[in-house]
PDB file of N, CA and C in Angstrom:
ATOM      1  N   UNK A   1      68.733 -52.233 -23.968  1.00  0.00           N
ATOM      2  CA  UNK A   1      69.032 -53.419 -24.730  1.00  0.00           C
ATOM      3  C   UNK A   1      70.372 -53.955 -24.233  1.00  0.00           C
ATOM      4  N   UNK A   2      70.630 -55.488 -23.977  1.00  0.00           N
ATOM      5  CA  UNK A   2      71.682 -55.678 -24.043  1.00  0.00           C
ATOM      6  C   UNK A   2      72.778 -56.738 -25.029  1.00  0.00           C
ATOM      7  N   UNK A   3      73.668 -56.497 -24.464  1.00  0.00           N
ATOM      8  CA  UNK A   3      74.514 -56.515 -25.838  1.00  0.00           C
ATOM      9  C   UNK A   3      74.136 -57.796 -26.320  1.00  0.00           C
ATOM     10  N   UNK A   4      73.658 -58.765 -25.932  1.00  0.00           N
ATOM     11  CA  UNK A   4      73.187 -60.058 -26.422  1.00  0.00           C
ATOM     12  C   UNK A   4      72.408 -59.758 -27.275  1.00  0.00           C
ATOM     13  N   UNK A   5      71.275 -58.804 -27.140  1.00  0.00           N
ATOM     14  CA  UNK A   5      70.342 -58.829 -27.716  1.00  0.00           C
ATOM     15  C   UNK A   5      70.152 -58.279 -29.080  1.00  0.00           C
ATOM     16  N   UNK A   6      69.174 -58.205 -30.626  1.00  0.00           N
ATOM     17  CA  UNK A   6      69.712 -57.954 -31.556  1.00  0.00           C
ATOM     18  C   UNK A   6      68.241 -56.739 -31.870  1.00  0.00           C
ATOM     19  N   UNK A   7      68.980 -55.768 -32.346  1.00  0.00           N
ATOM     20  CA  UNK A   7      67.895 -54.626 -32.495  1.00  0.00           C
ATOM     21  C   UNK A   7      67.313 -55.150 -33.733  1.00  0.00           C
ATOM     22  N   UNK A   8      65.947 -54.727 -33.398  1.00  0.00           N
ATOM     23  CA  UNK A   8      64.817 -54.883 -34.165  1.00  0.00           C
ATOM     24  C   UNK A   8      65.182 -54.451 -35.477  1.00  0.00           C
ATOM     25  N   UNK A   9      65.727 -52.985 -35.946  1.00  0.00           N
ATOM     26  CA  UNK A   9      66.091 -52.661 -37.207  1.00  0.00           C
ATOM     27  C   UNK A   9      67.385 -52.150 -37.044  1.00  0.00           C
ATOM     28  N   UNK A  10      67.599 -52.374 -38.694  1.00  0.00           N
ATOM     29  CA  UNK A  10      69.215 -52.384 -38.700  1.00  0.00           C
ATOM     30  C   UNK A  10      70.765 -51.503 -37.962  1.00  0.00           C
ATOM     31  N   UNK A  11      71.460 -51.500 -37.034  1.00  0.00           N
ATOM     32  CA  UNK A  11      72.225 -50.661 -36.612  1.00  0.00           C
ATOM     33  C   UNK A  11      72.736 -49.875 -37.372  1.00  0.00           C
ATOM     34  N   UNK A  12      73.502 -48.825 -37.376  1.00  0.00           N
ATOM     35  CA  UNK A  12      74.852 -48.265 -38.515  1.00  0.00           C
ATOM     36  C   UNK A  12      75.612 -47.536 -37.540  1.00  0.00           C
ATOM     37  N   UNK A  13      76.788 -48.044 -37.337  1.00  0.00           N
ATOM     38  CA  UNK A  13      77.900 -47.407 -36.791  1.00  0.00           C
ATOM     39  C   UNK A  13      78.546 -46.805 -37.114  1.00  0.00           C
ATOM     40  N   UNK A  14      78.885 -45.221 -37.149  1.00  0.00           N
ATOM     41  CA  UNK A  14      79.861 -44.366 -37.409  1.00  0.00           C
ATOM     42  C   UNK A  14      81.171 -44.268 -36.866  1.00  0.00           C
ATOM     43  N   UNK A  15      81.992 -44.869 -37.381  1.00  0.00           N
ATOM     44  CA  UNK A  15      83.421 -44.474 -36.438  1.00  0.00           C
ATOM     45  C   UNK A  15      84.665 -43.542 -37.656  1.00  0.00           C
ATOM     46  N   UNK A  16      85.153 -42.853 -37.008  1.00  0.00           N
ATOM     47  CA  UNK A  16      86.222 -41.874 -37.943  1.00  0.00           C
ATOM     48  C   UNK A  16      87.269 -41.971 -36.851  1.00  0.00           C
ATOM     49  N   UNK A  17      88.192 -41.779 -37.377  1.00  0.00           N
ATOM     50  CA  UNK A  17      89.447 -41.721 -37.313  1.00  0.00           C
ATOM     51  C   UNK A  17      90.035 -40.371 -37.512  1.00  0.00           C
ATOM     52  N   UNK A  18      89.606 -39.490 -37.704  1.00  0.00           N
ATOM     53  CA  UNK A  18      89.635 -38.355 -37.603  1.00  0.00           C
ATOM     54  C   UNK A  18      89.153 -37.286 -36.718  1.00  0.00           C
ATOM     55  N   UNK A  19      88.027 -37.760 -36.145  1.00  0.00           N
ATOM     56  CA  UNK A  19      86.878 -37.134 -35.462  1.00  0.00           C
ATOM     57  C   UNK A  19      87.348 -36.260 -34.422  1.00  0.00           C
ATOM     58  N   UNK A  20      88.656 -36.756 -33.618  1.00  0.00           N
ATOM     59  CA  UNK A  20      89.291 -35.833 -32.564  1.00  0.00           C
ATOM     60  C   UNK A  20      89.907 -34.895 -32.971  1.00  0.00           C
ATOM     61  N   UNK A  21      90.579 -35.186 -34.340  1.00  0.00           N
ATOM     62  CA  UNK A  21      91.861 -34.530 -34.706  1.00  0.00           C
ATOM     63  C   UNK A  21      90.631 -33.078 -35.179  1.00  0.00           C
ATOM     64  N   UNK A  22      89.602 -33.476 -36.017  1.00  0.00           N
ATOM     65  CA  UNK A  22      88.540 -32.436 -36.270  1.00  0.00           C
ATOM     66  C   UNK A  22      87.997 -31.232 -35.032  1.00  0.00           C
ATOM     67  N   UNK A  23      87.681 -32.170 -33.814  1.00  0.00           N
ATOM     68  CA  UNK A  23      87.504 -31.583 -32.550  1.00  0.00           C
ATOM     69  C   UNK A  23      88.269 -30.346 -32.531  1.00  0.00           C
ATOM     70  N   UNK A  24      89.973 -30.828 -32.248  1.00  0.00           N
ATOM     71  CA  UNK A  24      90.848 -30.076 -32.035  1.00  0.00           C
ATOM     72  C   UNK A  24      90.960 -28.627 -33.184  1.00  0.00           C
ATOM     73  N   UNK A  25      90.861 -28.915 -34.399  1.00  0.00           N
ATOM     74  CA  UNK A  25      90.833 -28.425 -35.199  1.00  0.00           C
ATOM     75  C   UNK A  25      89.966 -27.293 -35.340  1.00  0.00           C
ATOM     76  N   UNK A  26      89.329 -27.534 -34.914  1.00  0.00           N
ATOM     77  CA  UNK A  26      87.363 -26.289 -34.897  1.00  0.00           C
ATOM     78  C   UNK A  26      88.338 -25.567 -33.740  1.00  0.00           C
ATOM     79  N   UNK A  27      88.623 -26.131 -32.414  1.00  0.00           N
ATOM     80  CA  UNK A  27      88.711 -25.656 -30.932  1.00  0.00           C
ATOM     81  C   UNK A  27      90.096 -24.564 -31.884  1.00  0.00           C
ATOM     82  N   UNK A  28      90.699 -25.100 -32.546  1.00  0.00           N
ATOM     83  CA  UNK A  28      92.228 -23.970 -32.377  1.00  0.00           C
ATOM     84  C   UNK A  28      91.474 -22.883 -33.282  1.00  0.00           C
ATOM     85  N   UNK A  29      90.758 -23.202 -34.535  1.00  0.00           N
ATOM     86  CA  UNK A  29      90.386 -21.960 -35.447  1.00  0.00           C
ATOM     87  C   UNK A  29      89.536 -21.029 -34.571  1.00  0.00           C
ATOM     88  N   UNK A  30      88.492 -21.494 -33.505  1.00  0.00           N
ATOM     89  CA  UNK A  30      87.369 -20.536 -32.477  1.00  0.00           C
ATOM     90  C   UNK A  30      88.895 -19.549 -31.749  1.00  0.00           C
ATOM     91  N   UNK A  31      89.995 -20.333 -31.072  1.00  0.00           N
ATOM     92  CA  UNK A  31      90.571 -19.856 -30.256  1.00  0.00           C
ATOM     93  C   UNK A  31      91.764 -18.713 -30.740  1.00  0.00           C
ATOM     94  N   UNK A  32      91.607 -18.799 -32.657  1.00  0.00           N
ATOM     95  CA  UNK A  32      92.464 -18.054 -33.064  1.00  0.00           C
ATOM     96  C   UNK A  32      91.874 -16.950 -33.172  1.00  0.00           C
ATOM     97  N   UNK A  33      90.263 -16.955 -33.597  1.00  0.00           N
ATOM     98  CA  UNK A  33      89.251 -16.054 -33.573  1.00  0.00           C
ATOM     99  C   UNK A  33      89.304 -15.317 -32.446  1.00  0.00           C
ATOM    100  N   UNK A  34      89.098 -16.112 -31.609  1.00  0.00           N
ATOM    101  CA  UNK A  34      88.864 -15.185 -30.049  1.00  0.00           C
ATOM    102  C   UNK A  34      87.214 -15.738 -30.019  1.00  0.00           C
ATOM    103  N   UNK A  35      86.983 -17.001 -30.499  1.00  0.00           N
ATOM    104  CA  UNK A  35      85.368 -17.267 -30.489  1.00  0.00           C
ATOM    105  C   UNK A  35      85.533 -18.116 -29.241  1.00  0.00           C
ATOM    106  N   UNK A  36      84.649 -17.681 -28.353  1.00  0.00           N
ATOM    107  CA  UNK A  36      84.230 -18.634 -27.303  1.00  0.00           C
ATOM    108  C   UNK A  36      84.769 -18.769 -26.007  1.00  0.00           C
ATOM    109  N   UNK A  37      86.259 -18.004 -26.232  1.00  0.00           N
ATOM    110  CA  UNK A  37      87.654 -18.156 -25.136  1.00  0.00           C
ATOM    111  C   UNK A  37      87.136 -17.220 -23.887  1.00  0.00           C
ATOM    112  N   UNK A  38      87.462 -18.338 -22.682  1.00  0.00           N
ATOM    113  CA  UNK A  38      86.775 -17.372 -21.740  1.00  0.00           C
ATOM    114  C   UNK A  38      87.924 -17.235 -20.715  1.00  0.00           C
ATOM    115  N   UNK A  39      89.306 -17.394 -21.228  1.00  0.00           N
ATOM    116  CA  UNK A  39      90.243 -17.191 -20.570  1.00  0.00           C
ATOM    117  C   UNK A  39      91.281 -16.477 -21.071  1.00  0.00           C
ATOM    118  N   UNK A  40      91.951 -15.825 -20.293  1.00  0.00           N
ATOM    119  CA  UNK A  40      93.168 -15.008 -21.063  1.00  0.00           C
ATOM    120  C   UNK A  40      94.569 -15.863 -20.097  1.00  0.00           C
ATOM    121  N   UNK A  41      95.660 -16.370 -20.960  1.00  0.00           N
ATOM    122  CA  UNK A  41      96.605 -16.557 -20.081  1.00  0.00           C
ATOM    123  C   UNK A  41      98.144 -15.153 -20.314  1.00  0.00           C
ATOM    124  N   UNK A  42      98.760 -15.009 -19.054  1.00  0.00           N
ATOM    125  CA  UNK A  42      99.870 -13.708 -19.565  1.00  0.00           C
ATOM    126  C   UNK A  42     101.141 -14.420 -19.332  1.00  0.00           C
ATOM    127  N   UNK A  43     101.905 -14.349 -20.096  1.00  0.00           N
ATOM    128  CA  UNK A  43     103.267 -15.142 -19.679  1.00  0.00           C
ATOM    129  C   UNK A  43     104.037 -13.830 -20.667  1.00  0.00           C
ATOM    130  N   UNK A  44     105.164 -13.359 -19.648  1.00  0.00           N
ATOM    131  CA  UNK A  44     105.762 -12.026 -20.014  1.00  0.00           C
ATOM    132  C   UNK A  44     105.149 -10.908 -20.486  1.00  0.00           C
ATOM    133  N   UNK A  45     104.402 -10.913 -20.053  1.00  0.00           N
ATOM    134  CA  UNK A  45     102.993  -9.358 -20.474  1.00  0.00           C
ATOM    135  C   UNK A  45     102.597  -9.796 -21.501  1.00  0.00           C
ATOM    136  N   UNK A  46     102.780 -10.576 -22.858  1.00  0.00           N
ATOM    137  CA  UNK A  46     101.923 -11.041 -23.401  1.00  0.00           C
ATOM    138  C   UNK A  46     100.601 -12.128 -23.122  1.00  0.00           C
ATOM    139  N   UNK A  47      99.279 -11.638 -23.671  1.00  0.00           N
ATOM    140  CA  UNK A  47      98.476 -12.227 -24.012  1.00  0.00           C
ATOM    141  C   UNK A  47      98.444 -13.385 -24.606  1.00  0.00           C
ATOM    142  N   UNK A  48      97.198 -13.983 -24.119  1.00  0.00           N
ATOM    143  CA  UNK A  48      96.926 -15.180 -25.192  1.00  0.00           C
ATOM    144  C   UNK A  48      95.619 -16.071 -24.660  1.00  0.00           C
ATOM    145  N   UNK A  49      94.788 -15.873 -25.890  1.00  0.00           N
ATOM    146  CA  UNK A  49      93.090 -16.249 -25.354  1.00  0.00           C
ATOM    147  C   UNK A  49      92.560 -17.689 -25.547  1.00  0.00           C
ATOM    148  N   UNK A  50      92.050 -18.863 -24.931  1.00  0.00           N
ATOM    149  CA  UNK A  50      92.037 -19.661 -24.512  1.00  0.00           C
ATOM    150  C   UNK A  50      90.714 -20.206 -23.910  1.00  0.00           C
ATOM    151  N   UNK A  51      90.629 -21.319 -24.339  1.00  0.00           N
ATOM    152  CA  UNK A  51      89.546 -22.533 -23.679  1.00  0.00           C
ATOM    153  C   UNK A  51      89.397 -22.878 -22.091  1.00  0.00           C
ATOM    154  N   UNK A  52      89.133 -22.049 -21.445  1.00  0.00           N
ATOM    155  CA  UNK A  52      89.264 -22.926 -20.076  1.00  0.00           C
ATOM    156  C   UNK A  52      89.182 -24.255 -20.519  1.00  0.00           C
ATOM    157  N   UNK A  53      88.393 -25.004 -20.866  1.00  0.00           N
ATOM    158  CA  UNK A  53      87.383 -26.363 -20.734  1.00  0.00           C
ATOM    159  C   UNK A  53      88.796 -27.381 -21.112  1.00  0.00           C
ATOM    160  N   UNK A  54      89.296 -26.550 -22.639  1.00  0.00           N
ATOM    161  CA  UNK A  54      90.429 -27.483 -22.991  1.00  0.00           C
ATOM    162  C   UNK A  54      92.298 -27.396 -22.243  1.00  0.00           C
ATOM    163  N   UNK A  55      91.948 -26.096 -21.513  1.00  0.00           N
ATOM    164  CA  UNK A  55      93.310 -26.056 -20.583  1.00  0.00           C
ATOM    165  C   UNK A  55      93.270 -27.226 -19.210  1.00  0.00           C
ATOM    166  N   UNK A  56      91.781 -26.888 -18.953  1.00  0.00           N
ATOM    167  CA  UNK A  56      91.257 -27.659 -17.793  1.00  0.00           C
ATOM    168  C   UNK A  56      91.583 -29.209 -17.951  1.00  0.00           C
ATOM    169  N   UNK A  57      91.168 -29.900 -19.377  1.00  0.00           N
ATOM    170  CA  UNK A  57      91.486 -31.003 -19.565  1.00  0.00           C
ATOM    171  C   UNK A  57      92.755 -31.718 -20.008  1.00  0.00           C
ATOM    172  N   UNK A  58      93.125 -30.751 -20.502  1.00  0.00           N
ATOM    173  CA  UNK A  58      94.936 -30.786 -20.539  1.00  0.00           C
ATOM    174  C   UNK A  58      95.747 -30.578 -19.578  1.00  0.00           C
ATOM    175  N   UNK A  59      95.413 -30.148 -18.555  1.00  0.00           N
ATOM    176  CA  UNK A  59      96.462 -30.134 -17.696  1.00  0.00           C
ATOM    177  C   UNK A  59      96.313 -30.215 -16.440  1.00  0.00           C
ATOM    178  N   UNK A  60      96.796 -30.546 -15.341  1.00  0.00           N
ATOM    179  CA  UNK A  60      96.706 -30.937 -13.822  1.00  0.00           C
ATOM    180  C   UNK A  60      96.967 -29.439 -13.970  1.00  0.00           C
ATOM    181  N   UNK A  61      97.874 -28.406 -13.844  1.00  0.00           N
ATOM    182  CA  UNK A  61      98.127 -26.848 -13.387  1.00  0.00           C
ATOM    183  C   UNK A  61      96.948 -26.744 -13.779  1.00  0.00           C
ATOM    184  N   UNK A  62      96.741 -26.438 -14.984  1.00  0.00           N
ATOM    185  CA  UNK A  62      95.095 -25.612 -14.949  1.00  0.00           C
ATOM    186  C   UNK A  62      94.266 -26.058 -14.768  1.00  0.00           C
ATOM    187  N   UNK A  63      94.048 -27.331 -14.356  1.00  0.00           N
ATOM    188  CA  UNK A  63      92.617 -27.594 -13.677  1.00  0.00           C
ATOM    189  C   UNK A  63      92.686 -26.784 -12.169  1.00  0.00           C
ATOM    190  N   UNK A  64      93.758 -27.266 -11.666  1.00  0.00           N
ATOM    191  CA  UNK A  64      93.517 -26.426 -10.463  1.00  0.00           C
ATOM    192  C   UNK A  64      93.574 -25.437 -10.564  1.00  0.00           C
ATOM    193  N   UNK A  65      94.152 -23.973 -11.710  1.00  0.00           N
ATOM    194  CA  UNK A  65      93.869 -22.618 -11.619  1.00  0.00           C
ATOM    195  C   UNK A  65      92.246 -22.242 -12.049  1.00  0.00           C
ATOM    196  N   UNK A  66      91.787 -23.430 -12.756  1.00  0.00           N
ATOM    197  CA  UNK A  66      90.595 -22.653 -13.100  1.00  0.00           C
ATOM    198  C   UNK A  66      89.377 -23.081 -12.839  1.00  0.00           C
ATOM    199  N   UNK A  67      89.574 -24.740 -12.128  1.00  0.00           N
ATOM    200  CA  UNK A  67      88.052 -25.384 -12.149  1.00  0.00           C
ATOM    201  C   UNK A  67      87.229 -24.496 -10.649  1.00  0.00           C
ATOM    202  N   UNK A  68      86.120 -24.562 -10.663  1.00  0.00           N
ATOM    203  CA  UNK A  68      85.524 -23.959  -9.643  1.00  0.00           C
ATOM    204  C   UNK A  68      85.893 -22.046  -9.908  1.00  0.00           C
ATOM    205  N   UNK A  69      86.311 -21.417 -10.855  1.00  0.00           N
ATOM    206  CA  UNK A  69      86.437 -20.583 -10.868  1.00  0.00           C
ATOM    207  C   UNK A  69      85.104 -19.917 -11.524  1.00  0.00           C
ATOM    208  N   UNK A  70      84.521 -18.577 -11.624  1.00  0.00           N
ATOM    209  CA  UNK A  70      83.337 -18.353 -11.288  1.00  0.00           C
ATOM    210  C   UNK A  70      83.218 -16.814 -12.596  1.00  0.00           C
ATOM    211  N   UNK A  71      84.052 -16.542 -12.403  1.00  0.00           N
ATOM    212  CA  UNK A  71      84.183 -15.562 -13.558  1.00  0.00           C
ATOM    213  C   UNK A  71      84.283 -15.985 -15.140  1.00  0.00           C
ATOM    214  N   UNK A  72      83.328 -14.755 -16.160  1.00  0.00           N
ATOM    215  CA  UNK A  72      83.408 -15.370 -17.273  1.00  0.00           C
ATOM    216  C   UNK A  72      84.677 -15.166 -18.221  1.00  0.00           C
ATOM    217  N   UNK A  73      85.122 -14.127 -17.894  1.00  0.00           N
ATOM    218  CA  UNK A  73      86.241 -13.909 -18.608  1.00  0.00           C
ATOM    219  C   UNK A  73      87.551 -13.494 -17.593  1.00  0.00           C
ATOM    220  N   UNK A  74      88.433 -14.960 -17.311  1.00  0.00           N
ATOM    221  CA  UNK A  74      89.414 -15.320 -15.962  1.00  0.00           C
ATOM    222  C   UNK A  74      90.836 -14.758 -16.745  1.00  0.00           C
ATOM    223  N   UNK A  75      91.310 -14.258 -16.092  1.00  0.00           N
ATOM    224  CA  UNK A  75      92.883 -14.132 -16.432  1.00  0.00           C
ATOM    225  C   UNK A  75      94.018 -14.720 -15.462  1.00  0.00           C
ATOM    226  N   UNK A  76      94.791 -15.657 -16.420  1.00  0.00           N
ATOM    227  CA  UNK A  76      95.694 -16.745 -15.277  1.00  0.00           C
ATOM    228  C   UNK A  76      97.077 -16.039 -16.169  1.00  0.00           C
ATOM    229  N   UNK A  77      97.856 -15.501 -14.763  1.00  0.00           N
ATOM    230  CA  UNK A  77      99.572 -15.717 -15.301  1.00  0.00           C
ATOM    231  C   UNK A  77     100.180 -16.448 -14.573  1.00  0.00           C
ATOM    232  N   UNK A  78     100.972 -17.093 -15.615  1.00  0.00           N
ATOM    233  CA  UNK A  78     101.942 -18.058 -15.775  1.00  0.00           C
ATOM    234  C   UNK A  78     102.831 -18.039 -14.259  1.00  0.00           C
ATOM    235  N   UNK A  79     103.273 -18.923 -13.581  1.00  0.00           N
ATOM    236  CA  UNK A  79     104.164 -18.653 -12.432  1.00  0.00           C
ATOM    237  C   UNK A  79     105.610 -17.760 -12.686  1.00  0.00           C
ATOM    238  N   UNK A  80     106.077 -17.564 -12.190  1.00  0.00           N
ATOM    239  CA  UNK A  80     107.426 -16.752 -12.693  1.00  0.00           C
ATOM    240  C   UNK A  80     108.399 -17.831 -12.985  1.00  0.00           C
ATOM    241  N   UNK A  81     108.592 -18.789 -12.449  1.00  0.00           N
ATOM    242  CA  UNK A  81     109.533 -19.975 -12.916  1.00  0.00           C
ATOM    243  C   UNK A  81     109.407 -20.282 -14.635  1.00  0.00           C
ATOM    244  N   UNK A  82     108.390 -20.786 -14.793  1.00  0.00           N
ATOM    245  CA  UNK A  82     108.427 -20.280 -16.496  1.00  0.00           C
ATOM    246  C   UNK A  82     108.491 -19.514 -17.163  1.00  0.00           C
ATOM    247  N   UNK A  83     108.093 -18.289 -16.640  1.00  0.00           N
ATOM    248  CA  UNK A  83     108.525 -16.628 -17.270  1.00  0.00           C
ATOM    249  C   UNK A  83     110.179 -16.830 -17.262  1.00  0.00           C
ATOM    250  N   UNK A  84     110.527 -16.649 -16.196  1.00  0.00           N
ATOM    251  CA  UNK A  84     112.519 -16.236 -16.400  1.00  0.00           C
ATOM    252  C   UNK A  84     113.129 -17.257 -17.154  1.00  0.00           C
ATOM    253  N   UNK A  85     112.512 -18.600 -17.512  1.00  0.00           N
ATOM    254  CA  UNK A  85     113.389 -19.698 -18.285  1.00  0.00           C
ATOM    255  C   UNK A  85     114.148 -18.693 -19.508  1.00  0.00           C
ATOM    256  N   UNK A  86     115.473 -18.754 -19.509  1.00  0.00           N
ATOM    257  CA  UNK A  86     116.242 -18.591 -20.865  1.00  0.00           C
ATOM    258  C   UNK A  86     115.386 -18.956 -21.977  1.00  0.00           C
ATOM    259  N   UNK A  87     115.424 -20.094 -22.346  1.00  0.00           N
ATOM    260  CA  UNK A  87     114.610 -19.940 -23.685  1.00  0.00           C
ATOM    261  C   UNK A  87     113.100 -20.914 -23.824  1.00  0.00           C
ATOM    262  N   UNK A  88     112.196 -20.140 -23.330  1.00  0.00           N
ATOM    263  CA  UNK A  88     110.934 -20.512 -22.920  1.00  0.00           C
ATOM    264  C   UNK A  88     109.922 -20.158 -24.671  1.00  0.00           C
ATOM    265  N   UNK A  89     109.496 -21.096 -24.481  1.00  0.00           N
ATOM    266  CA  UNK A  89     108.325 -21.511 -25.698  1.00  0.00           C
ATOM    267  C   UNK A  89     106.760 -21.744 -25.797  1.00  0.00           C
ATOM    268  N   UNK A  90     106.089 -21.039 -25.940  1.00  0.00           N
ATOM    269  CA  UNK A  90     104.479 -21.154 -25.638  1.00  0.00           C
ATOM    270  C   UNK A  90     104.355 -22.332 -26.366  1.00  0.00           C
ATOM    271  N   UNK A  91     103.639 -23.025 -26.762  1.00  0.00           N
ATOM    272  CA  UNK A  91     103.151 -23.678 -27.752  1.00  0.00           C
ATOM    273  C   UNK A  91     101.667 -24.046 -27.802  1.00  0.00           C
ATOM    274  N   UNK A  92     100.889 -24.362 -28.760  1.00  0.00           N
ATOM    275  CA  UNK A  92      99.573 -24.211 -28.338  1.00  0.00           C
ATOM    276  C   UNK A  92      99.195 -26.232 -29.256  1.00  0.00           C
ATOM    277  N   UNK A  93      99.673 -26.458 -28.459  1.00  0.00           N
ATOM    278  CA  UNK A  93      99.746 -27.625 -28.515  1.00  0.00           C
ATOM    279  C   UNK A  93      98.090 -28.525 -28.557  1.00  0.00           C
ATOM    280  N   UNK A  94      97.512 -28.219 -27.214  1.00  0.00           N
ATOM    281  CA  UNK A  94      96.178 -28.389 -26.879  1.00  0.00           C
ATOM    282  C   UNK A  94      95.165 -28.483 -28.027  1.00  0.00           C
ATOM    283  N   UNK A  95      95.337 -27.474 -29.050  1.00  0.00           N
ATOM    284  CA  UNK A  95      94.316 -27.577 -30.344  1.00  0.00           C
ATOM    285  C   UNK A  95      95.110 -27.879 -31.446  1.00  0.00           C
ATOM    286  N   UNK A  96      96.239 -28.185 -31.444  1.00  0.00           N
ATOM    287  CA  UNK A  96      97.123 -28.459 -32.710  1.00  0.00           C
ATOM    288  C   UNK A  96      97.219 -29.821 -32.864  1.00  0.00           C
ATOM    289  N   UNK A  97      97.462 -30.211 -31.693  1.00  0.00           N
ATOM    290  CA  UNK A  97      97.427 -32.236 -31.531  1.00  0.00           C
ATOM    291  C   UNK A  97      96.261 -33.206 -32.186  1.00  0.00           C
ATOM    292  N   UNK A  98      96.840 -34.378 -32.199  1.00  0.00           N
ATOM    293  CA  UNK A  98      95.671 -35.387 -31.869  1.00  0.00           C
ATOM    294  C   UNK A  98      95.532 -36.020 -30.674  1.00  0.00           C
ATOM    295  N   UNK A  99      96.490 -35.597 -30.065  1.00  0.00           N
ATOM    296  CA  UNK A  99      96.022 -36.305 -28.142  1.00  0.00           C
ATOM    297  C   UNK A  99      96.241 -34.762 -27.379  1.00  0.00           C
ATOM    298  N   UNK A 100      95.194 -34.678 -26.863  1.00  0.00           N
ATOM    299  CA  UNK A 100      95.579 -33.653 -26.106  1.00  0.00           C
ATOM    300  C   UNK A 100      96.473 -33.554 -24.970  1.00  0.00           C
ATOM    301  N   UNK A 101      97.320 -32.734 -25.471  1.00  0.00           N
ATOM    302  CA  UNK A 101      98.555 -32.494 -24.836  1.00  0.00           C
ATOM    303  C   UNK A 101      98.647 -31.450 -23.645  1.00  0.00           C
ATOM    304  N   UNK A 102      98.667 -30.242 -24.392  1.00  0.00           N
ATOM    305  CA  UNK A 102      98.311 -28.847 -23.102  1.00  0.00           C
ATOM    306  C   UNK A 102      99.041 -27.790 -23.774  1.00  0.00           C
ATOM    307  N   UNK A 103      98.237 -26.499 -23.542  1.00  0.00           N
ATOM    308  CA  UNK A 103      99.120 -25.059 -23.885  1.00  0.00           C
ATOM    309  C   UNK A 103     100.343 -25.209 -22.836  1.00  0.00           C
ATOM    310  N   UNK A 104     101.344 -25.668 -23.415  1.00  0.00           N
ATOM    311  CA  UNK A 104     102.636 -26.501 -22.757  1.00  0.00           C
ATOM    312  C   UNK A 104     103.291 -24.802 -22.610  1.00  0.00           C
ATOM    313  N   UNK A 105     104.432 -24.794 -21.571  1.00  0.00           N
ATOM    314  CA  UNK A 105     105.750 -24.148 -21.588  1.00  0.00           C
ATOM    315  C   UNK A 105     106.981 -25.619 -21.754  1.00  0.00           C
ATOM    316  N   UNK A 106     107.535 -24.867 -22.948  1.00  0.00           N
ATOM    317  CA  UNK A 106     108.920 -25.651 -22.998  1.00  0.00           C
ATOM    318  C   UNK A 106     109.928 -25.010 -22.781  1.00  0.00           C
ATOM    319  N   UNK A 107     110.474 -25.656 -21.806  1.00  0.00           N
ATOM    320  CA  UNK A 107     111.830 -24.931 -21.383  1.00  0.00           C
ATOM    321  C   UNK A 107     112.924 -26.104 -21.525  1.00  0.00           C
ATOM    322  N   UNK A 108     113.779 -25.337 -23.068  1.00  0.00           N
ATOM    323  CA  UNK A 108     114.623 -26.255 -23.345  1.00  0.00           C
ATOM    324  C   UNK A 108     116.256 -25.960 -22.814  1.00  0.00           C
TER     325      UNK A 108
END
């Protein structure tokens, strides 16, 4: 059909304003679980379990650590430049947002 044209029976459009922020929301509670995460990232010997799909889309670094990668359960550590930062900050930004941002290092 195109957009000129008028459907036979009535349309109904759903739009929310919420709908991403919900997205994100499901993605951080699975990832607090450990539901679904097929990645582990290590930054200072700690753990921390993770979305490829949503690291991948958050970030230029992890697309390239993980796209084309082939294993189901990948383990990526952090470069050492963000490990030694003085006062370095995980944040899990990626499922906490409404724009996806990225499992960020802040080095303030």
């Amino acid at each position: 059909m195109s957009v000129d044209e008028k459907p036979d029976s009535p349309m109904y459009v759903y739009e929310s304003t919420v709908h991403c922020t919900n997205i994100l929301l499901g993605l951080n509670d699975q990832r607090k679980k450990d539901i679904l995460c097929d990645v582990t990232l290590i930054v200072e010997r700690k753990e921390f379990r993770a979305h490829r799909a949503v690291l991948a889309a958050c970030s230029e670094y992890f697309w390239q650590a993980l796209v084309g990668q082939t294993k189901h359960d990948l383990v990526v550590s952090l470069p050492e430049e963000y490990q030694k930062e003085k006062e370095r900050k995980l944040t899990q930004k990626a499922w906490e947002e409404e724009a996806c941002v990225v499992f960020t290092i802040g080095c303030n």
